[in-house]
Protein backbone atom coordinates (compact mmCIF):
# COMPACT_ATOMS: atom_id res chain seq x y z
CA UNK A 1 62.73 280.34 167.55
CA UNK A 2 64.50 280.29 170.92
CA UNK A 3 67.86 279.26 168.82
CA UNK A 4 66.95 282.61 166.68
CA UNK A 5 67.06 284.56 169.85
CA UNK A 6 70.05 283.02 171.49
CA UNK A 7 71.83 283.86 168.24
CA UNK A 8 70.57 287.37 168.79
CA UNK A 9 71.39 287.73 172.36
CA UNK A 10 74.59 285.90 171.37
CA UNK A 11 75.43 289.25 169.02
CA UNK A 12 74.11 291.52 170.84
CA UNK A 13 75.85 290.83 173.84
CA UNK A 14 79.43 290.83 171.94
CA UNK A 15 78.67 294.11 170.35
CA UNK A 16 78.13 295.69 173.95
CA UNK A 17 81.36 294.26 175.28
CA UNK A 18 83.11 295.89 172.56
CA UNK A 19 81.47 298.93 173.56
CA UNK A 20 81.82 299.05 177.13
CA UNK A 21 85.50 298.13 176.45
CA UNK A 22 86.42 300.85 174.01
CA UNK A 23 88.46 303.99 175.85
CA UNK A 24 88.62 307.40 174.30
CA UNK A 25 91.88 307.94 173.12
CA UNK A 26 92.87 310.00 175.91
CA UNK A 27 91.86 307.61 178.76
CA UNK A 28 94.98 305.89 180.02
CA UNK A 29 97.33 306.87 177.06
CA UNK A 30 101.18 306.38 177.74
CA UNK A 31 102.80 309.34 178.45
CA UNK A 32 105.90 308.72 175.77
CA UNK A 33 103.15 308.72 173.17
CA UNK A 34 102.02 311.24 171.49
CA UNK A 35 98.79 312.48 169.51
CA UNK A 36 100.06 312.21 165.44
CA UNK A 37 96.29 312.64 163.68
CA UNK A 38 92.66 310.94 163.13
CA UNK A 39 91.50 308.40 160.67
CA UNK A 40 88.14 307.49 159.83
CA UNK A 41 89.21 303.44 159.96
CA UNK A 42 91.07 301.62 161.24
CA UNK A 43 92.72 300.40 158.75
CA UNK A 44 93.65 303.91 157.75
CA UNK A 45 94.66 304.38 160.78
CA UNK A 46 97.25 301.56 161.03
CA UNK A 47 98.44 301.92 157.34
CA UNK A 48 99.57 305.30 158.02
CA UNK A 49 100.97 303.90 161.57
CA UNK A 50 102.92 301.62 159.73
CA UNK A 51 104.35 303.48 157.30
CA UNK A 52 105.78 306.54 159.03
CA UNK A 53 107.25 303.89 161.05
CA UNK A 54 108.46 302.27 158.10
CA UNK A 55 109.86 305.53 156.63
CA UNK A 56 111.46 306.55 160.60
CA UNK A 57 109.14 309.06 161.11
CA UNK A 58 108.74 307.00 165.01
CA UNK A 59 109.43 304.49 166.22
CA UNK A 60 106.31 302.86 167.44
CA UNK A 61 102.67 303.70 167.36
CA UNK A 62 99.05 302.38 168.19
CA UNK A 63 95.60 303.16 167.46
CA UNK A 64 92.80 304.23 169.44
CA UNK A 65 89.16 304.33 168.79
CA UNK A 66 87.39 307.53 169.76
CA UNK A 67 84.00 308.43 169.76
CA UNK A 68 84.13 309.48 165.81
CA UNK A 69 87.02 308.41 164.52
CA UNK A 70 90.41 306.17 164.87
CA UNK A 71 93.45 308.14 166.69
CA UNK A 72 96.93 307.82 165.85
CA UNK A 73 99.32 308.15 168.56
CA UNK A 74 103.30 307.59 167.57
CA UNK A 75 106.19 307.12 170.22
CA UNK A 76 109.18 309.44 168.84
C-alpha cells in the first residue's frame, strides 16, 4: 500500500511541476518572434513549425503551450 501511494504522490507531484512550469504564450516571449497561429498538439504544432521553416517561410520558430491550445511563434 504505502509503495501504491508513493507511486501516486510520485505522479502527481510531476504532473504539478509541469503545471506550475507552463507560461502562457505571451509571458516572456522574445521580442524578434512573432505570433504565426494555434494548434491543438503539439505535435501539430511543431510539424507545421518545421515545415514553413523547411519551405523558408522563417527562419526559426518554437512552441508554446497556452491555456487551450499549442502556439506557434516564427522568427522572420
Amino acid at each position: 500500500m504505502k509503495k501504491k501511494i508513493a507511486a501516486t504522490a510520485a505522479v502527481l507531484g510531476a504532473l504539478a511541476s509541469t503545471i506550475a512550469f507552463a507560461q502562457p504564450a505571451s509571458a516572456g516571449v522574445d521580442p524578434r518572434y512573432y505570433y504565426e497561429s494555434s494548434w491543438s498538439t503539439e505535435g501539430d504544432c511543431r510539424l507545421n513549425g518545421h515545415s514553413g521553416q523547411q519551405s523558408g517561410r522563417w527562419s526559426a520558430y518554437f512552441c508554446s503551450a497556452s491555456t487551450w491550445s499549442w502556439d506557434l511563434y516564427v522568427k522572420r
